[in-house]
Protein backbone atom coordinates (compact mmCIF):
# COMPACT_ATOMS: atom_id res chain seq x y z
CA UNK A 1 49.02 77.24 137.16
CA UNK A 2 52.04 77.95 139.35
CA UNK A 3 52.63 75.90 142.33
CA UNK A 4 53.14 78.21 144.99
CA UNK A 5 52.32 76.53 148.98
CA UNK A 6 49.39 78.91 150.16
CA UNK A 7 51.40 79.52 153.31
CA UNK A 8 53.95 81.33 151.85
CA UNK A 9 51.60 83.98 150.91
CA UNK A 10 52.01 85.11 147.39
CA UNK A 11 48.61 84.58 146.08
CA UNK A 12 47.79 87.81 143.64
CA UNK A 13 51.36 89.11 144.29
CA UNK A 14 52.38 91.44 141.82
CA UNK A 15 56.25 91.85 140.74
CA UNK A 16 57.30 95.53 140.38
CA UNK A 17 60.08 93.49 137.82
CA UNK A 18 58.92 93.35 134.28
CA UNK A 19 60.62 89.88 133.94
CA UNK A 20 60.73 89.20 138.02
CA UNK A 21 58.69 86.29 138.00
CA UNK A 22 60.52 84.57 134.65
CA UNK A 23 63.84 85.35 136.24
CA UNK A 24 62.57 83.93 139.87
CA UNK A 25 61.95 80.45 137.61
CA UNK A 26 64.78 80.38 136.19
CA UNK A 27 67.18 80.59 139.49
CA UNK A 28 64.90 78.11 141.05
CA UNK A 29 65.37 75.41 137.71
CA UNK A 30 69.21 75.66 137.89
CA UNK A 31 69.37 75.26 141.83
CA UNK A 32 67.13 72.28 140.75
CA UNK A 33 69.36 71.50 138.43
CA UNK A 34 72.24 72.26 140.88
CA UNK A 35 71.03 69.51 143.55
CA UNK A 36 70.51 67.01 140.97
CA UNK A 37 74.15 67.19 139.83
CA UNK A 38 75.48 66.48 142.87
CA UNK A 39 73.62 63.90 143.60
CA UNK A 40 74.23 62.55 139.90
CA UNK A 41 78.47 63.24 140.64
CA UNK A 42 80.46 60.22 141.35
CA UNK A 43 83.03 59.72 143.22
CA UNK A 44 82.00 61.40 145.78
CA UNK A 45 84.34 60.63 148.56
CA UNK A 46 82.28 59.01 151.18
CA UNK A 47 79.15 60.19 150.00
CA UNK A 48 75.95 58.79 148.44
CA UNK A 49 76.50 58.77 144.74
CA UNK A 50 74.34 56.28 142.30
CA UNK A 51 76.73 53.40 142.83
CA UNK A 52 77.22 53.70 146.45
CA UNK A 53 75.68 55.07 149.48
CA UNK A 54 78.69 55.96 150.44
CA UNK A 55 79.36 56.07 154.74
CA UNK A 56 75.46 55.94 154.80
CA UNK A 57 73.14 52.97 155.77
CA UNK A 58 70.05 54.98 156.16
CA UNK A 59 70.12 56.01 152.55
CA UNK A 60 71.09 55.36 149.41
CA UNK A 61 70.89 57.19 145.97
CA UNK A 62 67.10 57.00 145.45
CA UNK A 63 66.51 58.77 148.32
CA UNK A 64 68.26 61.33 147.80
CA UNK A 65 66.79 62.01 144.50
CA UNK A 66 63.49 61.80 145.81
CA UNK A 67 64.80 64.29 148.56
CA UNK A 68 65.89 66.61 145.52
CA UNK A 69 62.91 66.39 143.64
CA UNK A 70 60.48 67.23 146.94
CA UNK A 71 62.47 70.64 147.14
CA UNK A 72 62.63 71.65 143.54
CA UNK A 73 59.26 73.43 143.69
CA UNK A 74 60.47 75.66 146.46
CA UNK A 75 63.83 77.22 145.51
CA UNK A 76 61.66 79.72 142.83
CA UNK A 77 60.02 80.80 146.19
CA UNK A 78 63.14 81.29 147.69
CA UNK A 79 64.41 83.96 144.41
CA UNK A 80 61.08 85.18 144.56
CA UNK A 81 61.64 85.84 148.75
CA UNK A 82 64.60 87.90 146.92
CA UNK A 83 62.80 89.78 145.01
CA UNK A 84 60.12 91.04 147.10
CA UNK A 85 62.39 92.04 149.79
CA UNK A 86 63.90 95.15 147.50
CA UNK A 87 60.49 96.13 147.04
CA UNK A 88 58.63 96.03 149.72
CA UNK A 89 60.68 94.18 153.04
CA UNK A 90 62.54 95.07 154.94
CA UNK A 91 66.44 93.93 155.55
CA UNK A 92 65.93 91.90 158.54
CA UNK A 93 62.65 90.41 157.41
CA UNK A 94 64.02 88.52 155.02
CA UNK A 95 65.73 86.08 156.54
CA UNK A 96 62.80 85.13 158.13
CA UNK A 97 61.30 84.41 155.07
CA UNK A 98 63.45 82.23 153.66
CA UNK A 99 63.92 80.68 157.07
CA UNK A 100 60.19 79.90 157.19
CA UNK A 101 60.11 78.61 153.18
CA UNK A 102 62.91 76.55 154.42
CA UNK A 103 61.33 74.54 157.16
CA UNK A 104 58.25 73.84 154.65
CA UNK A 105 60.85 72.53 152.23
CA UNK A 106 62.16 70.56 155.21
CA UNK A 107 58.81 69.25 155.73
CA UNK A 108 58.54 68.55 151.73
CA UNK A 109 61.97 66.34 152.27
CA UNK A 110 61.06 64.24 155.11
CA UNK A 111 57.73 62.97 153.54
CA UNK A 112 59.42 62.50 150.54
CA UNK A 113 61.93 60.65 152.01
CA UNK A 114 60.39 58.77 154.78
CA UNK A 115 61.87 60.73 157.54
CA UNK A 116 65.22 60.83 156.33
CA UNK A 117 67.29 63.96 156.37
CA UNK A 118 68.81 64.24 152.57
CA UNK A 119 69.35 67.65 152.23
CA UNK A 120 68.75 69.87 155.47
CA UNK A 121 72.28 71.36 154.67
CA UNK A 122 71.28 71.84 151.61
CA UNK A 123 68.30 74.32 151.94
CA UNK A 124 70.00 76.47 154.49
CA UNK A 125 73.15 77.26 152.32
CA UNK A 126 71.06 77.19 148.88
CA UNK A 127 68.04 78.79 149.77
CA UNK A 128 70.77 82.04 151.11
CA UNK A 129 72.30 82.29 147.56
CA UNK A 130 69.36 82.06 145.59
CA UNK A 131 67.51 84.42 147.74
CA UNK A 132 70.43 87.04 147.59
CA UNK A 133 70.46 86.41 143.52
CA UNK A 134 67.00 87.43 143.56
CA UNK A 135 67.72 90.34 145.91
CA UNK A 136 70.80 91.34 143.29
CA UNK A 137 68.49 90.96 140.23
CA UNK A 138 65.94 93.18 141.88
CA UNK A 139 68.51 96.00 142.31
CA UNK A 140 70.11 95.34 138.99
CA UNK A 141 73.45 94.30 140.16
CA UNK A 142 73.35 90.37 139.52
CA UNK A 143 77.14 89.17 139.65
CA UNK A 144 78.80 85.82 141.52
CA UNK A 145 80.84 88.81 144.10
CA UNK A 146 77.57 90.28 144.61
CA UNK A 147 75.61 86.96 145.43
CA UNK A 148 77.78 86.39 147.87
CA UNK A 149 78.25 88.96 149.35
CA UNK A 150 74.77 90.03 149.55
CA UNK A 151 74.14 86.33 151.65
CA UNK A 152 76.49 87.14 153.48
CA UNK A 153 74.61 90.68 154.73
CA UNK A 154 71.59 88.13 154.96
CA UNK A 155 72.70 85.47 157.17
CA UNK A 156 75.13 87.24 160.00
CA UNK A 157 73.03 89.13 162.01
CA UNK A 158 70.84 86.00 162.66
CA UNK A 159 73.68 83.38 162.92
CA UNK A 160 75.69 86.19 165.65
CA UNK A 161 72.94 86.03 167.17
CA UNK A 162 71.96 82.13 166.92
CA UNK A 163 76.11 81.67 168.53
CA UNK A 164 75.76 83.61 171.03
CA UNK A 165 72.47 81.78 172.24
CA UNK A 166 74.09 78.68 172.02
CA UNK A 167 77.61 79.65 173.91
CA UNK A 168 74.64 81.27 176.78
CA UNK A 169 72.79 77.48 176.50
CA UNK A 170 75.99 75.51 176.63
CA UNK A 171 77.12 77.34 179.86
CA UNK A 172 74.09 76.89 181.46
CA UNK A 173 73.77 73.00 180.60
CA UNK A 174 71.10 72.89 178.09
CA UNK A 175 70.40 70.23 175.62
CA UNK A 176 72.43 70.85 172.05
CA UNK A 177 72.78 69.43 168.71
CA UNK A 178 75.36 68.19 167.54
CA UNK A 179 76.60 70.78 165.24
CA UNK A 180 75.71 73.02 168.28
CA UNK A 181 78.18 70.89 170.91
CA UNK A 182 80.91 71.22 168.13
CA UNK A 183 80.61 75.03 168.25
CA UNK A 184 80.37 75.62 171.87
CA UNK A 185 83.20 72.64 172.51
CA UNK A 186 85.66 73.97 169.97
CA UNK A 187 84.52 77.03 168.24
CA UNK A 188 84.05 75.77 164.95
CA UNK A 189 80.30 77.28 163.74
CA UNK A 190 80.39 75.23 160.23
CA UNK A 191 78.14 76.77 157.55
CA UNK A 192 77.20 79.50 159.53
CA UNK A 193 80.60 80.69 159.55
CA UNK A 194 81.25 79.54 155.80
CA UNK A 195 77.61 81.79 154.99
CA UNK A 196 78.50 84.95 157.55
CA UNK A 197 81.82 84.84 155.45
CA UNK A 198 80.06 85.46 152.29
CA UNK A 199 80.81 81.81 151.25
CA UNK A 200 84.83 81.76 150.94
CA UNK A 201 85.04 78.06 150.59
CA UNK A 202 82.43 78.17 147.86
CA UNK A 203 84.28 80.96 145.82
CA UNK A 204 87.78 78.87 146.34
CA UNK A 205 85.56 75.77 144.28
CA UNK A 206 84.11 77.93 141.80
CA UNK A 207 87.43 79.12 140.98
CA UNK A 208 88.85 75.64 140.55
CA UNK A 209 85.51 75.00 138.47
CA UNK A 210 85.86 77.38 135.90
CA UNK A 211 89.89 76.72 136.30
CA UNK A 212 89.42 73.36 135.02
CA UNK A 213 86.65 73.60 132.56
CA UNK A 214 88.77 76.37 131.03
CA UNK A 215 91.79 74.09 130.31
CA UNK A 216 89.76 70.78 128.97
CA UNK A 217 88.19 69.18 132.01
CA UNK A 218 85.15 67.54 131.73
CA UNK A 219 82.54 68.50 133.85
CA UNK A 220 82.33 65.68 135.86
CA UNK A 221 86.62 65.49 136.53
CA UNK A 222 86.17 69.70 137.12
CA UNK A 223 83.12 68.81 139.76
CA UNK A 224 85.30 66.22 141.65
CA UNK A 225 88.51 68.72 141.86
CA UNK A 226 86.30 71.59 143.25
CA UNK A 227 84.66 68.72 145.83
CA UNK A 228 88.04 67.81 147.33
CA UNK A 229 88.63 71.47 147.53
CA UNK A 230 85.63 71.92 149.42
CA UNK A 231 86.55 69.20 151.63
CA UNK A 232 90.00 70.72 152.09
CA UNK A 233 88.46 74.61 152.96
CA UNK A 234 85.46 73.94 154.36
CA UNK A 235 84.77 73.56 158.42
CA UNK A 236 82.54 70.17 158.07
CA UNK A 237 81.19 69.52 161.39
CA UNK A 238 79.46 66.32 159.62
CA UNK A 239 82.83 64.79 159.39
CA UNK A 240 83.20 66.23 163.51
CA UNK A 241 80.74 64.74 164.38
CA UNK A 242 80.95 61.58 162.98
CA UNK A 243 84.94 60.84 163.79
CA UNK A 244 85.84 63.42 166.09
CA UNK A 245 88.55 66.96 165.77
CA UNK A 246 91.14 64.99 165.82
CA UNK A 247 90.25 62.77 162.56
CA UNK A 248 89.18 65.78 160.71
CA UNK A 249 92.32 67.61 161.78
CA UNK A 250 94.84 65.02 161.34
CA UNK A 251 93.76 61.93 159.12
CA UNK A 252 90.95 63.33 157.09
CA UNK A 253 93.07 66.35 156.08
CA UNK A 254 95.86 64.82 155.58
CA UNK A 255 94.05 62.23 153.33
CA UNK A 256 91.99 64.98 151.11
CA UNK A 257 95.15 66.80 150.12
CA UNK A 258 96.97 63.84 149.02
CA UNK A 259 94.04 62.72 146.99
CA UNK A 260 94.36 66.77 145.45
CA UNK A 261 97.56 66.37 144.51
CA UNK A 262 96.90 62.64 142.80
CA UNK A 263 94.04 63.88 140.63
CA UNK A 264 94.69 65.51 137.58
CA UNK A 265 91.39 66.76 136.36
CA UNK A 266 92.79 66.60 132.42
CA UNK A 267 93.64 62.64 132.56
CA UNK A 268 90.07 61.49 131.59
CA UNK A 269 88.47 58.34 133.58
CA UNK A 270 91.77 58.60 136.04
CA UNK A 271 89.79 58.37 139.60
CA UNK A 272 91.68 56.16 141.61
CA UNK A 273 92.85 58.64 143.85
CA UNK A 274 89.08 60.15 144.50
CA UNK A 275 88.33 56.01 144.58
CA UNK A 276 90.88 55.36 147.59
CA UNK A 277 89.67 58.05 149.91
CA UNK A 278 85.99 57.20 148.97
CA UNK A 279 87.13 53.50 150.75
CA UNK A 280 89.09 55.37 153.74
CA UNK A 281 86.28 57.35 154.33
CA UNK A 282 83.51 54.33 153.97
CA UNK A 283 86.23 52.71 156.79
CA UNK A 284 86.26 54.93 158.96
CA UNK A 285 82.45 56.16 158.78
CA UNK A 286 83.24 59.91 157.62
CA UNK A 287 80.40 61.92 155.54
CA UNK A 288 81.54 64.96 154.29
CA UNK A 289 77.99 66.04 153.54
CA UNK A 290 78.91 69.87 154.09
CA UNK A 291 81.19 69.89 151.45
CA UNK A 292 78.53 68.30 149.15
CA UNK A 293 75.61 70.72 149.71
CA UNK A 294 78.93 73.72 149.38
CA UNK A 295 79.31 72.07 145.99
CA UNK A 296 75.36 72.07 145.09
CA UNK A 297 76.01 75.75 146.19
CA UNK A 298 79.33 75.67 143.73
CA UNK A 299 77.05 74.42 140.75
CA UNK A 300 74.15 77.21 141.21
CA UNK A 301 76.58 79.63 141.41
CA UNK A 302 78.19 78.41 138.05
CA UNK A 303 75.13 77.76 136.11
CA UNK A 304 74.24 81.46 137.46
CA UNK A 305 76.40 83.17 135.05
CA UNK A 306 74.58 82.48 132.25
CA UNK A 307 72.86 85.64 133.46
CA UNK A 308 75.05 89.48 133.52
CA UNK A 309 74.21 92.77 134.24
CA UNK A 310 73.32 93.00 130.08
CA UNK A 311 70.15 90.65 131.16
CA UNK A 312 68.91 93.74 133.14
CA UNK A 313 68.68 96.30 130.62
């Protein structure tokens, strides 16, 4: 029998889809698959990999697999969330759907981790792309553009209106998080920018990805190119918070595009670049966990194409 969590209310649901369902397990396998490569990927440039924990002490590679494995039941839900929003939601339901699948899968995480936060990131950005594939598959248009773009349309409304509430909380002296005190200090709205924006820094990576694998990479030299180009694009308040505008401005930047232009993706076992700002980083304290979850997001949208519009028919 299919695991499904009885709150999320699909008991005796049935998909309009002739091959919804098998479609809805297969996105939610590769964006299993997805999370376990990155957590598999090493060097990860001051992040936890399985021979170092990277600019962590609070975790280390077990936990995150055990923080991977906790959400792997939920990301069919998410496709399926997709799905049934074509059918029978409607638009601005459905990010409260996934939102609501997404704090059980936060709950999943923490127990599985003891309390640690592994992948929070990770189901906000994820759970919007396979969501909108399952959206796209429902109205027979299932492409990388349309992805998305599709979450994309999801996300903004709710994230305008999530900025706006924090600019109105920040004035009046309210409590904030810390990605919150970034945005209303210095503008910078992180992955709700990158996922209003229909995920540019993930299409710059995926681009690089294919780039690489095209001309002889392997797919572990091709995952740590699109990585440093995700730390390069992407507005990572982790790093912000951690070390501060002007590290990530200055330093950091500075650091990530010299390591770009060190690594040659075709040289096989050549990491030492990658190696030397994975020991900067460690130094200085700086987690670039956005970029990691944008490059979980990279890898679902990759292993994605093994689906086209000729799967529809």
């Amino acid at each position: 029998m299919d695991f499904v969590p009885p709150s999320c209310g699909y008991d005796g649901f049935k998909y309009p889809a002739e091959n919804g369902g098998h479609l809805a397990c297969f996105l939610g396998a590769i964006a299993a698959a997805a999370s376990f490569e990155e957590v598999m990927l090493s060097p990860k440039p001051g992040l936890v990999c399985p021979d170092s924990s990277g600019s962590h002490s609070d975790m280390n590679w077990t936990t995150f697999l055990m923080g991977a494995s906790a959400l792997a039941p939920f990301w069919r839900i998410q496709a399926l969330e997709g799905i049934h929003h074509v059918y029978y939601k409607p638009s601005e339901e459905l990010m409260k759907s996934l939102r609501d699948t997404g704090l059980e899968m936060e709950r999943a995480m923490f127990g599985a981790t003891g309390g640690v936060n592994t992948h929070k990131g990770l189901i906000f950005a994820l759970s919007l792309l396979v969501g909108a594939s399952g959206a796209c598959f429902a109205r027979g248009d299932f492409s990388g553009a349309g992805i998305l773009r599709t979450a994309g349309d999801i996300v903004s409304p709710a994230a305008r209106e999530e900025l706006e509430k924090i600019k109105s909380r920040g004035q009046k002296g309210e409590e904030l998080t810390h990605g919150e005190r970034i945005y209303f200090s210095h503008g910078i709205a992180g992955i709700r920018a990158e996922a209003s924006d229909g995920f540019p820094s993930v299409r710059a990576a995926l681009s690089t990805l294919e780039d690489m694998l095209a001309r002889g990479a392997s797919a572990r030299s091709a995952a740590v190119m699109s990585l440093l180009v995700l730390m390069e694009r992407c507005e990572d308040t982790n790093v912000i918070h951690r070390c501060g505008m002007k590290f990530w401005r200055g330093e950091y930047l500075k650091r990530v595009r010299a390591a770009m232009r060190n690594f040659d993706p075709l040289e096989p076992g050549k990491y030492e670049s990658a190696r030397d700002l994975d020991n900067l980083l460690i130094q200085r304290g700086a987690s670039p966990g956005g970029a990691a979850d944008l490059l979980a997001c990279t890898l679902f949208m990759y292993r994605s194409k093994i689906l086209d519009n000729s799967l529809l028919v």
